[in-house]
Protein backbone atom coordinates (compact mmCIF):
# COMPACT_ATOMS: atom_id res chain seq x y z
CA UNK A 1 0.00 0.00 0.00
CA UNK A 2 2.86 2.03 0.59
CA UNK A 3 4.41 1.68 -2.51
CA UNK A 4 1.30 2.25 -4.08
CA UNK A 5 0.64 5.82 -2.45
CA UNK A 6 -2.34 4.86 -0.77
CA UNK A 7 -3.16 6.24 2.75
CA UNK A 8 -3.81 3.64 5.33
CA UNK A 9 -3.24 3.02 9.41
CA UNK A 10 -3.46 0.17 11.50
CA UNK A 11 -4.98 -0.55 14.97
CA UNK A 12 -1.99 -1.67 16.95
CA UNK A 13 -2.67 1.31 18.99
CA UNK A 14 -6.12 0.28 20.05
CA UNK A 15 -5.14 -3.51 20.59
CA UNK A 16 -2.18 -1.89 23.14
CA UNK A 17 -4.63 -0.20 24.91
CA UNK A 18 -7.57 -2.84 24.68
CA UNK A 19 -8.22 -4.79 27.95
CA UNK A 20 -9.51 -7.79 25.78
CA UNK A 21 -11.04 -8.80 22.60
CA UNK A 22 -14.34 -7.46 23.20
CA UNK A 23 -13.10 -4.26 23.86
CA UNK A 24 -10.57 -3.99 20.81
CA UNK A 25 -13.39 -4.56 18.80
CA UNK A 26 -16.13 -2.25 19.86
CA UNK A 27 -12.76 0.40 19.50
CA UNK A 28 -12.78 -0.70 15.77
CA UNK A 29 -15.63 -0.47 14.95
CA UNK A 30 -16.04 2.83 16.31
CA UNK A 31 -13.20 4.03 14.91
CA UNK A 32 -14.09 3.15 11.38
CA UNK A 33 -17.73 4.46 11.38
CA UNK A 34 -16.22 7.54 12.58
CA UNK A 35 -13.83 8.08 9.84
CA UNK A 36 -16.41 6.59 7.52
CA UNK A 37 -18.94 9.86 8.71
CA UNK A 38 -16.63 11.65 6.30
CA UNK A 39 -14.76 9.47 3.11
CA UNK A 40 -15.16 6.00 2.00
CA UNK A 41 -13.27 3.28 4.07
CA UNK A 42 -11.72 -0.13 3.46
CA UNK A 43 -11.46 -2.20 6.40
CA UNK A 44 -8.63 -4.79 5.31
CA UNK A 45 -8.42 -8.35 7.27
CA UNK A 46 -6.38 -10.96 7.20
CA UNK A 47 -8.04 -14.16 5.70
CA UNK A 48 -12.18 -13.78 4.73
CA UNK A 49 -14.35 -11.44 6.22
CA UNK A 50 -16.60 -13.53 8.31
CA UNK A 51 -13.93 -14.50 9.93
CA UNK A 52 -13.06 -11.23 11.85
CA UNK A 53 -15.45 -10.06 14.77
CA UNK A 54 -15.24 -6.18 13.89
CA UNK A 55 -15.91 -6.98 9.82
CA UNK A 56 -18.94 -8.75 10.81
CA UNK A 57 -20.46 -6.39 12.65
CA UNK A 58 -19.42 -3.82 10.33
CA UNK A 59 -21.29 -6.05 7.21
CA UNK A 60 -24.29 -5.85 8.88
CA UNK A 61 -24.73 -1.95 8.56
CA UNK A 62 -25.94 -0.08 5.08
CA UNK A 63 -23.83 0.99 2.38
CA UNK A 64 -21.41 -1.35 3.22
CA UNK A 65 -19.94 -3.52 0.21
CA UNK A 66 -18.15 -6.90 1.26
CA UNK A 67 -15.32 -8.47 -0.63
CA UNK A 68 -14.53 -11.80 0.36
CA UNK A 69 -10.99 -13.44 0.74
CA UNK A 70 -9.59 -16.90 1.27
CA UNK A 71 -10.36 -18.17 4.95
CA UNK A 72 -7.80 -18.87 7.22
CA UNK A 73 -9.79 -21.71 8.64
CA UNK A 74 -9.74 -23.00 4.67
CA UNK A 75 -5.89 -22.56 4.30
CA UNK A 76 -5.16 -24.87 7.50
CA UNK A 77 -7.29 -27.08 7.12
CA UNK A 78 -6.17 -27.91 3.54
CA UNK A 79 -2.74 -27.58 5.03
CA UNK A 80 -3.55 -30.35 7.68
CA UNK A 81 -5.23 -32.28 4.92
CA UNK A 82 -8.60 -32.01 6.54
CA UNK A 83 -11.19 -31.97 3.36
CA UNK A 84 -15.16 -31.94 3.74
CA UNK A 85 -16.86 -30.33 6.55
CA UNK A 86 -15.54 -29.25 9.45
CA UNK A 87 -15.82 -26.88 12.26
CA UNK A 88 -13.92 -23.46 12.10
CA UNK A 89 -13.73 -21.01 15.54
CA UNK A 90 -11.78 -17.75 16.24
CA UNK A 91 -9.13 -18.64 19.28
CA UNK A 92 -10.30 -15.63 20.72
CA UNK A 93 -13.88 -16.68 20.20
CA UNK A 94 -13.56 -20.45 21.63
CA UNK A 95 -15.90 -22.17 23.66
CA UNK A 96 -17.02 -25.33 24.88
CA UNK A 97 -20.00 -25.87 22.93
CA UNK A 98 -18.45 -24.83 19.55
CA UNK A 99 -15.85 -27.76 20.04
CA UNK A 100 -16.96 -30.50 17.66
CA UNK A 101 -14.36 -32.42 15.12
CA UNK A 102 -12.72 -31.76 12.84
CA UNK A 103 -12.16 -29.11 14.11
CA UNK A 104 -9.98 -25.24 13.22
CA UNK A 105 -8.79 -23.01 15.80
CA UNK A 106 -7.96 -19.77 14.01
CA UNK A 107 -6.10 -16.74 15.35
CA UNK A 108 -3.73 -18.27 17.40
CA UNK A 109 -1.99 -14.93 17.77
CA UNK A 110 0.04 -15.71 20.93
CA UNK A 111 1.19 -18.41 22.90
CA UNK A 112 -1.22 -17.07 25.77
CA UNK A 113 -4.18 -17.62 23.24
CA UNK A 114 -2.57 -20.87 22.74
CA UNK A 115 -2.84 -22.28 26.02
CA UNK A 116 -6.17 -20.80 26.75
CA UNK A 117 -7.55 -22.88 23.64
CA UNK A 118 -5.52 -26.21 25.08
CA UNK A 119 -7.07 -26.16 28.28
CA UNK A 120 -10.63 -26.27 26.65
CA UNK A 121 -9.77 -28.79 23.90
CA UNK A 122 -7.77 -30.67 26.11
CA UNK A 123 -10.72 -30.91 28.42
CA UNK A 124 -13.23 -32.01 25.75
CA UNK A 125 -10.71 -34.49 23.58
CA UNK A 126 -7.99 -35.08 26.27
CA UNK A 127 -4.04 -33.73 26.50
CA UNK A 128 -2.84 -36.82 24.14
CA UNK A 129 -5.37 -36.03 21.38
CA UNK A 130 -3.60 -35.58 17.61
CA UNK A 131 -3.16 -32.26 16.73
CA UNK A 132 -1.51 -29.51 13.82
CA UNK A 133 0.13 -26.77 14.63
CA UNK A 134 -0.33 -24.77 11.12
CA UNK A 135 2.04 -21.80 10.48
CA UNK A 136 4.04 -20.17 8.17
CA UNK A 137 1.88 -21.89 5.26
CA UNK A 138 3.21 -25.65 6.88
CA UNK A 139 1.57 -28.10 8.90
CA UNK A 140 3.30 -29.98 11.92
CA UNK A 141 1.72 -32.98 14.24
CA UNK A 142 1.83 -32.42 17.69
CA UNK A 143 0.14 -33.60 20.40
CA UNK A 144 -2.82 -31.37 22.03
CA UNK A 145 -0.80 -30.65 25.11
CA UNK A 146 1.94 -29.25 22.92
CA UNK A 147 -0.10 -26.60 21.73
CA UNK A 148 1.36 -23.51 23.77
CA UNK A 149 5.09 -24.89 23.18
CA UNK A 150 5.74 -24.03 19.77
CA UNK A 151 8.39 -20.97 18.86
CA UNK A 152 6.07 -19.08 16.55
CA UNK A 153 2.47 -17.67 17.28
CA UNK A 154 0.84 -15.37 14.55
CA UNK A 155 -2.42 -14.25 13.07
CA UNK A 156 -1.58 -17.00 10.39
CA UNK A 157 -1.47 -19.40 13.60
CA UNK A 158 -3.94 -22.22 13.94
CA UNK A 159 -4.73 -25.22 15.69
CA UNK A 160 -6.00 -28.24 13.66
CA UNK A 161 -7.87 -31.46 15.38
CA UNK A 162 -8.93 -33.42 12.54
CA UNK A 163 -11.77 -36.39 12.90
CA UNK A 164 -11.15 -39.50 15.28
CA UNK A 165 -12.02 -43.08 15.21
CA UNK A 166 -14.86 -43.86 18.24
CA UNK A 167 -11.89 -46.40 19.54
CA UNK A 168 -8.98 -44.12 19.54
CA UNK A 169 -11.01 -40.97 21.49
CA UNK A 170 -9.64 -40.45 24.65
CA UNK A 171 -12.53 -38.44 26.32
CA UNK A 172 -16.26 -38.79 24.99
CA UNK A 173 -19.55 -36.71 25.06
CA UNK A 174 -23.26 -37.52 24.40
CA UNK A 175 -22.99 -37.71 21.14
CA UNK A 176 -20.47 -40.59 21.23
CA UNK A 177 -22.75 -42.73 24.06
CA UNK A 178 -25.91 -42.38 21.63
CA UNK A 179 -23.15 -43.42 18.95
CA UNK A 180 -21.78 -46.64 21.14
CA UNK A 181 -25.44 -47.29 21.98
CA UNK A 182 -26.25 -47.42 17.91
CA UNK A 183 -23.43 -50.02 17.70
CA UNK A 184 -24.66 -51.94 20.67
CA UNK A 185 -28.16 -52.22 19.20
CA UNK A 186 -27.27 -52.43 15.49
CA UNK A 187 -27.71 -55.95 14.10
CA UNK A 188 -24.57 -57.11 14.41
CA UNK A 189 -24.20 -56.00 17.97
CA UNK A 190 -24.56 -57.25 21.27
CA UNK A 191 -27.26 -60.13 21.35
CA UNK A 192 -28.46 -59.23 24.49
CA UNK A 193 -28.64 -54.79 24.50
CA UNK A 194 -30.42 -55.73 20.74
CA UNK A 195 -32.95 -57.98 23.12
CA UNK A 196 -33.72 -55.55 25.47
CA UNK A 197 -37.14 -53.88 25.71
CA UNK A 198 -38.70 -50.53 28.02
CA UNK A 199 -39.84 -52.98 30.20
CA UNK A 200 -37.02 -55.64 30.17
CA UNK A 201 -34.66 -52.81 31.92
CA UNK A 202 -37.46 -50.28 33.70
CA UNK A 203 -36.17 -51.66 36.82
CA UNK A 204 -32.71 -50.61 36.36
CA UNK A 205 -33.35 -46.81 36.33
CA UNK A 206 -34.14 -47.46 39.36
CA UNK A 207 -31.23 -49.46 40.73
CA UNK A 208 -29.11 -46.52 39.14
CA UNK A 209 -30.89 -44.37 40.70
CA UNK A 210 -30.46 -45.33 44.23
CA UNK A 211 -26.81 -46.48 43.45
CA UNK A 212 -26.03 -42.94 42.69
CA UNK A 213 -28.15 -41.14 45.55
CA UNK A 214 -25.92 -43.96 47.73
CA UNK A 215 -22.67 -41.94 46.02
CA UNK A 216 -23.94 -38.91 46.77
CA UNK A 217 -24.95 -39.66 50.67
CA UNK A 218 -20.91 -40.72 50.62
CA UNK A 219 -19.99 -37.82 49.03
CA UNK A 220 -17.54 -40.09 46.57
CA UNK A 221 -16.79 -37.54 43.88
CA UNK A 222 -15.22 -40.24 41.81
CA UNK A 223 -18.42 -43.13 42.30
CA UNK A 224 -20.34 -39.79 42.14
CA UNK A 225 -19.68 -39.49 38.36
CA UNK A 226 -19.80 -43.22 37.48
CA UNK A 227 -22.66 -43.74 39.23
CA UNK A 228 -24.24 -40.14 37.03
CA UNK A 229 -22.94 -41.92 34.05
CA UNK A 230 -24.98 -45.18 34.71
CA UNK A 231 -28.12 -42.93 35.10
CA UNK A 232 -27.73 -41.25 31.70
CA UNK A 233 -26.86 -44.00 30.08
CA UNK A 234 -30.14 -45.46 30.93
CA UNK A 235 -32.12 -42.39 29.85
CA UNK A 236 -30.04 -42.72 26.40
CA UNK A 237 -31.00 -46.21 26.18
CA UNK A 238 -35.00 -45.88 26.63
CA UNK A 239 -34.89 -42.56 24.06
CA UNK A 240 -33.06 -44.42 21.07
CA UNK A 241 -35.72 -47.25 21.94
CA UNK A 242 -37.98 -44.45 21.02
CA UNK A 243 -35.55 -43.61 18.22
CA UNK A 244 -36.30 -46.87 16.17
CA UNK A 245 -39.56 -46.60 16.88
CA UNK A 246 -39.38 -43.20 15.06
CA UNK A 247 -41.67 -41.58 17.95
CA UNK A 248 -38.50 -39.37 19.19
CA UNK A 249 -34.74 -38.65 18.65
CA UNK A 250 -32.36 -37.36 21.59
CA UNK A 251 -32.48 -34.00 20.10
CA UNK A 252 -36.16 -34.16 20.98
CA UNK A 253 -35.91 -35.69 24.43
CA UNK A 254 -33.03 -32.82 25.03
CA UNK A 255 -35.84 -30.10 23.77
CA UNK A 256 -37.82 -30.99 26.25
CA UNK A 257 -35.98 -30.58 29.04
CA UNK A 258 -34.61 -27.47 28.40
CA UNK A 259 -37.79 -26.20 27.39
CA UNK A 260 -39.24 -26.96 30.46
CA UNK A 261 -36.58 -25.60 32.82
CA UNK A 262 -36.36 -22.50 30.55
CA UNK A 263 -40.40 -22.31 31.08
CA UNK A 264 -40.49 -23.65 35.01
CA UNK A 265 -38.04 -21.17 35.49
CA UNK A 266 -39.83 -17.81 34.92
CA UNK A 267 -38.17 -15.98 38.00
CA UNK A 268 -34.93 -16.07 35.80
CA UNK A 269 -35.66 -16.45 32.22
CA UNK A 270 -39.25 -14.49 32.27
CA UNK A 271 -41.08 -11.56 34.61
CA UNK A 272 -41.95 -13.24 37.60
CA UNK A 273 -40.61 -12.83 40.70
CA UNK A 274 -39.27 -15.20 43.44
CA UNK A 275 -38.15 -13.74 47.19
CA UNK A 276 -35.57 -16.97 48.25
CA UNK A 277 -36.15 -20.76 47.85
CA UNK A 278 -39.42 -20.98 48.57
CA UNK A 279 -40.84 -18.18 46.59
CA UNK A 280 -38.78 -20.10 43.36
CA UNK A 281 -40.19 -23.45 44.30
CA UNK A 282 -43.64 -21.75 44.56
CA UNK A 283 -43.34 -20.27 40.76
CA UNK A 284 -41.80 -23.88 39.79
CA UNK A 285 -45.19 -25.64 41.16
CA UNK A 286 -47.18 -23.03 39.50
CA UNK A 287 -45.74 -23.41 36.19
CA UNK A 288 -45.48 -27.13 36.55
CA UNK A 289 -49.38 -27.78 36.88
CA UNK A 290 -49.93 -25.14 34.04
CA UNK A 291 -47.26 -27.26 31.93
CA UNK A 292 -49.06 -30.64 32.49
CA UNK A 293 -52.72 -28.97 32.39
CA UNK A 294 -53.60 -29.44 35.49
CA UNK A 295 -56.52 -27.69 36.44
CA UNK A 296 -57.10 -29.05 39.76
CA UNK A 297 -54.69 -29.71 42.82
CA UNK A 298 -56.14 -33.05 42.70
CA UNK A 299 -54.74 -33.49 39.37
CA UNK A 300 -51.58 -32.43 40.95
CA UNK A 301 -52.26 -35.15 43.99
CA UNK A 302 -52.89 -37.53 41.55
CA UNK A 303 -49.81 -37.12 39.77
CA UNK A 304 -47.39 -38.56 42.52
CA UNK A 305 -45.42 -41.89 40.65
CA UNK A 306 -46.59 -44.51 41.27
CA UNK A 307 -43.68 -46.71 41.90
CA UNK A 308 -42.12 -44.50 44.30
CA UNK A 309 -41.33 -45.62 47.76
CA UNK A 310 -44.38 -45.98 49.85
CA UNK A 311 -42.92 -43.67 52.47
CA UNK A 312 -41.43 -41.24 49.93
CA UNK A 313 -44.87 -41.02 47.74
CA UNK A 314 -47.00 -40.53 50.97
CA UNK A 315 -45.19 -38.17 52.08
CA UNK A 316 -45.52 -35.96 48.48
CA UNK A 317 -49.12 -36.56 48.45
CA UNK A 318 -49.72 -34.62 51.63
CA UNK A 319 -47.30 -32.01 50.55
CA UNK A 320 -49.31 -31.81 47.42
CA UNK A 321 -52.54 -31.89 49.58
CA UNK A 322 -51.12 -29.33 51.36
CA UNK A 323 -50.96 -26.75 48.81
CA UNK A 324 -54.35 -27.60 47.69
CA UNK A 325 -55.67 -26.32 51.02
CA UNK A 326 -56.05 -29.46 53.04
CA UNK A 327 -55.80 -28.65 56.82
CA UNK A 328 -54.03 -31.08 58.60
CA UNK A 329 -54.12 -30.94 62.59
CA UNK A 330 -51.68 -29.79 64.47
CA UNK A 331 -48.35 -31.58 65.71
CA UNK A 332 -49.99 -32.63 69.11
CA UNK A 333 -53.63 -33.60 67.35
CA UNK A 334 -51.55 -35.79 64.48
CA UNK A 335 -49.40 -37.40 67.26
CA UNK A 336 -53.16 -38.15 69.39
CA UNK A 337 -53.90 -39.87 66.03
CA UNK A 338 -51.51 -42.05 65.69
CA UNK A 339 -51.83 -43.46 69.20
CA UNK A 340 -55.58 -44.15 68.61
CA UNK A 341 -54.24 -46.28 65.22
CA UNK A 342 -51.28 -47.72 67.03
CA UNK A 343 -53.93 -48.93 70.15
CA UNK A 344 -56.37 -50.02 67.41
CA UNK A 345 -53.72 -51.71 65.48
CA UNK A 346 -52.73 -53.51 69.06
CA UNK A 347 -56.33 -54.73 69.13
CA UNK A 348 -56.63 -55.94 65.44
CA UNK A 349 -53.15 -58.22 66.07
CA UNK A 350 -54.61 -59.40 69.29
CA UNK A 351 -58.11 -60.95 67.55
CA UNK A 352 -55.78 -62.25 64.59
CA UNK A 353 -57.14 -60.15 62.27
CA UNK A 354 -54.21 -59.73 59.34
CA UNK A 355 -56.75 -57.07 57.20
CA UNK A 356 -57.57 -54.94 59.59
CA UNK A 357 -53.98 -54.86 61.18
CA UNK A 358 -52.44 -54.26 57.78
CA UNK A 359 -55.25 -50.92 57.11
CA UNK A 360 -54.15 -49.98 60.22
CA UNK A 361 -50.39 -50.07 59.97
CA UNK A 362 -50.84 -47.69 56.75
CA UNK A 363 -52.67 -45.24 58.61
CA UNK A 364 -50.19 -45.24 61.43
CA UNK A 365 -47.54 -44.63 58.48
CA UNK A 366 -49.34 -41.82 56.95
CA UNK A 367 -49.47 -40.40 60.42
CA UNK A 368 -45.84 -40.42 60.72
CA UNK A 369 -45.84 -38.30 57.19
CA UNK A 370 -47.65 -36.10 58.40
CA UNK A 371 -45.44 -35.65 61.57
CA UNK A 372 -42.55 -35.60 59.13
CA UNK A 373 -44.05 -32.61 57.57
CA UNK A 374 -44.82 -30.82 60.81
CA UNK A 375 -41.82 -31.30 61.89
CA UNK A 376 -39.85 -30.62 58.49
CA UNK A 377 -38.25 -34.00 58.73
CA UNK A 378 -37.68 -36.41 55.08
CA UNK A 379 -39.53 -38.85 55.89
CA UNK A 380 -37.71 -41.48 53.69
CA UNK A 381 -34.50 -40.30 54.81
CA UNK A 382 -34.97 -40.66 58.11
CA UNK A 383 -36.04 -44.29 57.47
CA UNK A 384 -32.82 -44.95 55.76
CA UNK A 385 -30.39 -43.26 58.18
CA UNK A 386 -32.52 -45.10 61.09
CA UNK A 387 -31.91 -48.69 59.01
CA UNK A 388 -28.16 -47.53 58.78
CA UNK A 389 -28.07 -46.95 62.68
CA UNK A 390 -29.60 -50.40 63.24
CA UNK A 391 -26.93 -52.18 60.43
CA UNK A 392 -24.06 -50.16 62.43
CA UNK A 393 -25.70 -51.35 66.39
CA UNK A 394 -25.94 -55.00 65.01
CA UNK A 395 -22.65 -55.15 63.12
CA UNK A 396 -20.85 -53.86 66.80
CA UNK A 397 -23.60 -56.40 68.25
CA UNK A 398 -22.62 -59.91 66.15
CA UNK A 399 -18.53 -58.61 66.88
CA UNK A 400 -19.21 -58.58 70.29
CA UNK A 401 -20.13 -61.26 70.56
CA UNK A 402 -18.26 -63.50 68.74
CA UNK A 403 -15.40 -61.83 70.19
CA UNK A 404 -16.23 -63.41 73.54
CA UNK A 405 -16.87 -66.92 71.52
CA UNK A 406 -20.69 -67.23 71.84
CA UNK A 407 -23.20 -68.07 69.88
CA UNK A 408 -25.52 -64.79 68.86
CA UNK A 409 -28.55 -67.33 68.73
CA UNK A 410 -27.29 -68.68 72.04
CA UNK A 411 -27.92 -66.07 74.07
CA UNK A 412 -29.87 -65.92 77.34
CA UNK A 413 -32.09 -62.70 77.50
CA UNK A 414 -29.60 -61.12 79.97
CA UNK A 415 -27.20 -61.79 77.83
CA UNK A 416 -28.73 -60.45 75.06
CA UNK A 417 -29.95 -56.78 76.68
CA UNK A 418 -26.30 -56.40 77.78
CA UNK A 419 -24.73 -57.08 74.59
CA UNK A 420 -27.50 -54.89 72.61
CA UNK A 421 -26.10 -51.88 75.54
CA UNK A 422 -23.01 -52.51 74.70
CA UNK A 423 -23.35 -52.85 70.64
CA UNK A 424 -25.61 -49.06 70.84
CA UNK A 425 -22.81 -46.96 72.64
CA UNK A 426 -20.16 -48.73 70.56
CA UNK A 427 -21.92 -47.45 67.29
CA UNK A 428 -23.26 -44.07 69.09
CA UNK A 429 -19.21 -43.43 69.60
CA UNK A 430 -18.55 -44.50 65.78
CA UNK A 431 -21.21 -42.14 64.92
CA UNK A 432 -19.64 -39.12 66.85
C-alpha cells in the first residue's frame, strides 16, 4: 500500500490499549464508522471477512460492500489435509460448545491464546489427542498438550484437530454414548442390549438411581460421576428405543428438558418474581401444573409416581394436599392420632385379624408423614439413616459377641440386653 501511495493506518494502537477482545473490537468499529462519517473506508483483514469479529459487525450496517478473501480456517485445514466439513472457531472466540471435530482453531496470535484454547480442547478431547500446529503456510503434528510450546504464534497461527475413530477418542460426550449405543443395538451388535425392551430394563433406572443417591450420601466424587454416568446412560438407552420406533430422537428428548426448565423457570428467564427458595419453588409448582394442564390440585395429587417408595410417595401426596388447602391438625392432634391407630392396630393383632392390622399399619404410616411434615423432617431419609443406625448397632452387636466366643442365637435374654447396651454406645461413639 505504501508503494502504491495509498493512505492507510493500523490498529496496533487500540489492541495496546484494549483490555480484551471485546473491547478492541467495539474500539474498531467505532473508529471506522467515525472516519467513515466523512470518506469512503476499506477495512482490510487478514483471511475472509466472516472470519473477523469487527468486519462482521461492520457487514451488517448499510452501504457497506463486502469483498470476500480466502479463509484462514480453509488454508489450514487444507494444510492439515482435513477436506469436507468441518468446524472453524476464532481462538479468541472459543468455547465449549463450539468444540466439535474436525475441528480449526484460528487466530492463534500468541502463545497465551494458545494455552487458553488447550485447556478447553484438552478438556473435551484429552491432553494426548492428535493435533496440527499450522504456520508459516506448513503443517506440523503435535500432540494437544503441545499446543502452547511451539516458537512461533501469529495471526496466520492455527490449531488443527482433525476427525477420530470412536476407539482411539480419549474423552467422549453424548454424542459418542448415543453413537456406542447405535453399535450396541445395530444388528450385528450385542445379542443381548439388541434384546432388550422398556420394560425388560425399567427396573434398572431405578437401581441406578439409588446407586447414585448412595454416592452422593458418601460424598464419593469419583463413584459420584460413574454412578451419574450409569443414570444417563439409561435415559439414552430408553430414548433411542424411542428412536427406532421413530416416535422421538435425543435432540427431541433434550428439547424438552430445556424447554421446560427454561419455562419452570420464569423468575430467571421471564417476569416473575421469586423472594428466596421458597418463593422459586412456589413459581416452579405453578408453572409445573400449568405445563401438564392441570386444572385441579387433585390433578396435581394424583400425579405422585406410582412406583415411588411408599414412604417417599406418601409423604408428596400430603405435601401436594397441602398446597391444595387441606388442613391437617396440628403436631400434638396428628401425634393423638396415631396413638388411637397404634392402640387399634394392638387390638386388630390381638383378635388375629391380618386385614384390619395391615389398614391400620398404613394409617399409622401416613401419620408419621404427616409428623414428618410438621416437623420438616424427610420422611424417607430418616427411614434410611434409622436402618443404617440399626446395620451399624448390630454389626458392633454380632462382633461382640463372637469376640467373647458365643453363639448370637445362644444367648440368654440377659445376655442379650447387655450385649445390645453394649453394641448401641459402641456405634453411638462411631457415629460421633
Amino acid at each position: 500500500m505504501t508503494e502504491a501511495g495509498i493512505p492507510f493506518r493500523t490498529f496496533d494502537a487500540l489492541y495496546e490499549r484494549s483490555r480484551n477482545y471485546d473491547t478492541l473490537t467495539r474500539a474498531i468499529v467505532r473508529e471506522i464508522k467515525r472516519c467513515g462519517r466523512t470518506q469512503s473506508v476499506c477495512y482490510c483483514v487478514d483471511g475472509d471477512v466472516w472470519e473477523d469479529r469487527a468486519a462482521r459487525m461492520l457487514a451488517a450496517g448499510r452501504g457497506v460492500n463486502v469483498l470476500s478473501g480466502v479463509a484462514k480456517s480453509a488454508r489450514a485445514a487444507a494444510l492439515a489435509g482435513v477436506g469436507g466439513k468441518y468446524t472453524a472457531v476464532s481462538a479468541e472466540e472459543l468455547s465449549g460448545e463450539e468444540l466439535v471435530r474436525p475441528l480449526v482453531v484460528y487466530d492463534v496470535a500468541s502463545r497465551q491464546l494458545a494455552g487458553d484454547a488447550k485447556l478447553l480442547l484438552a478438556e473435551r478431547f484429552g491432553d494426548e489427542a492428535p493435533a496440527w500446529y499450522v504456520c508459516g503456510g506448513r503443517a506440523k503434528r503435535i500432540a494437544l498438550f503441545e499446543a502452547d510450546r511451539q516458537e512461533i504464534y501469529d495471526v496466520q497461527t492455527a490449531l488443527v484437530l482433525p476427525a477420530q475413530p470412536l476407539l482411539e477418542k480419549l474423552r467422549f460426550g453424548p454424542d459418542d454414548l448415543m453413537a456406542i449405543l447405535r453399535r450396541l443395538r445395530a444388528p450385528d451388535g450385542c445379542p443381548w442390549d439388541r434384546a432388550q425392551t422398556h420394560r425388560s430394563i425399567r427396573i434398572n433406572a431405578v437401581e441406578e438411581a439409588y446407586e447414585l443417591v448412595d454416592a452422593v450420601d458418601a460424598d464419593d466424587p469419583e463413584k459420584i460421576c460413574e454412578e451419574a454416568g450409569d443414570v444417563t446412560m439409561q435415559a439414552a438407552f430408553h430414548t433411542l428405543m424411542e428412536e427406532e420406533r421413530g416416535h422421538f430422537t435425543v435432540t427431541d428428548m433434550f428439547t424438552v428438558l430445556c424447554r421446560k426448565l427454561i419455562d419452570r423457570h420464569t423468575h430467571v428467564f421471564g417476569n416473575d418474581a421469586a423472594a428466596g427458595e421458597d418463593g422459586a419453588l412456589s413459581v416452579w409448582e405453578r408453572n409445573k401444573m400449568t405445563e401438564k394442564h392441570q386444572t385441579t390440585f387433585s390433578d396435581s395429587v394424583n400425579d405422585v409416581p406410582q412406583i415411588f417408595p411408599a414412604l417417599l410417595r406418601a409423604q408428596k401426596i400430603c405435601k401436594r394436599m397441602q398446597k391444595g388447602g387441606w388442613k391437617f391438625d396440628t403436631y400434638e392432634k396428628v401425634l393423638d392420632t396415631l396413638n388411637k391407630k397404634l392402640r387399634a392396630l394392638k387390638e386388630a393383632h390381638g383378635r388375629g385379624d391380618g386385614e384390619r392390622a395391615a389398614r391400620l399399619m398404613g394409617d399409622a404410616l401416613m401419620c408419621m408423614c404427616r409428623l414428618g411434615r410438621l416437623t420438616g423432617a424427610d420422611c424417607e431419609q430418616a427411614l434410611s439413616d434409622a436402618a443404617k443406625r440399626a446395620q451399624r448397632r448390630y454389626t458392633a452387636f454380632e462382633a461382640l459377641v463372637l469376640a467373647d466366643g458365643n453363639d448370637v442365637n445362644g444367648l440368654s435374654e440377659e445376655a442379650f440386653k447387655a450385649y445390645r447396651r453394649a453394641a448401641k454406645e459402641r456405634a453411638a461413639h462411631a457415629d460421633d
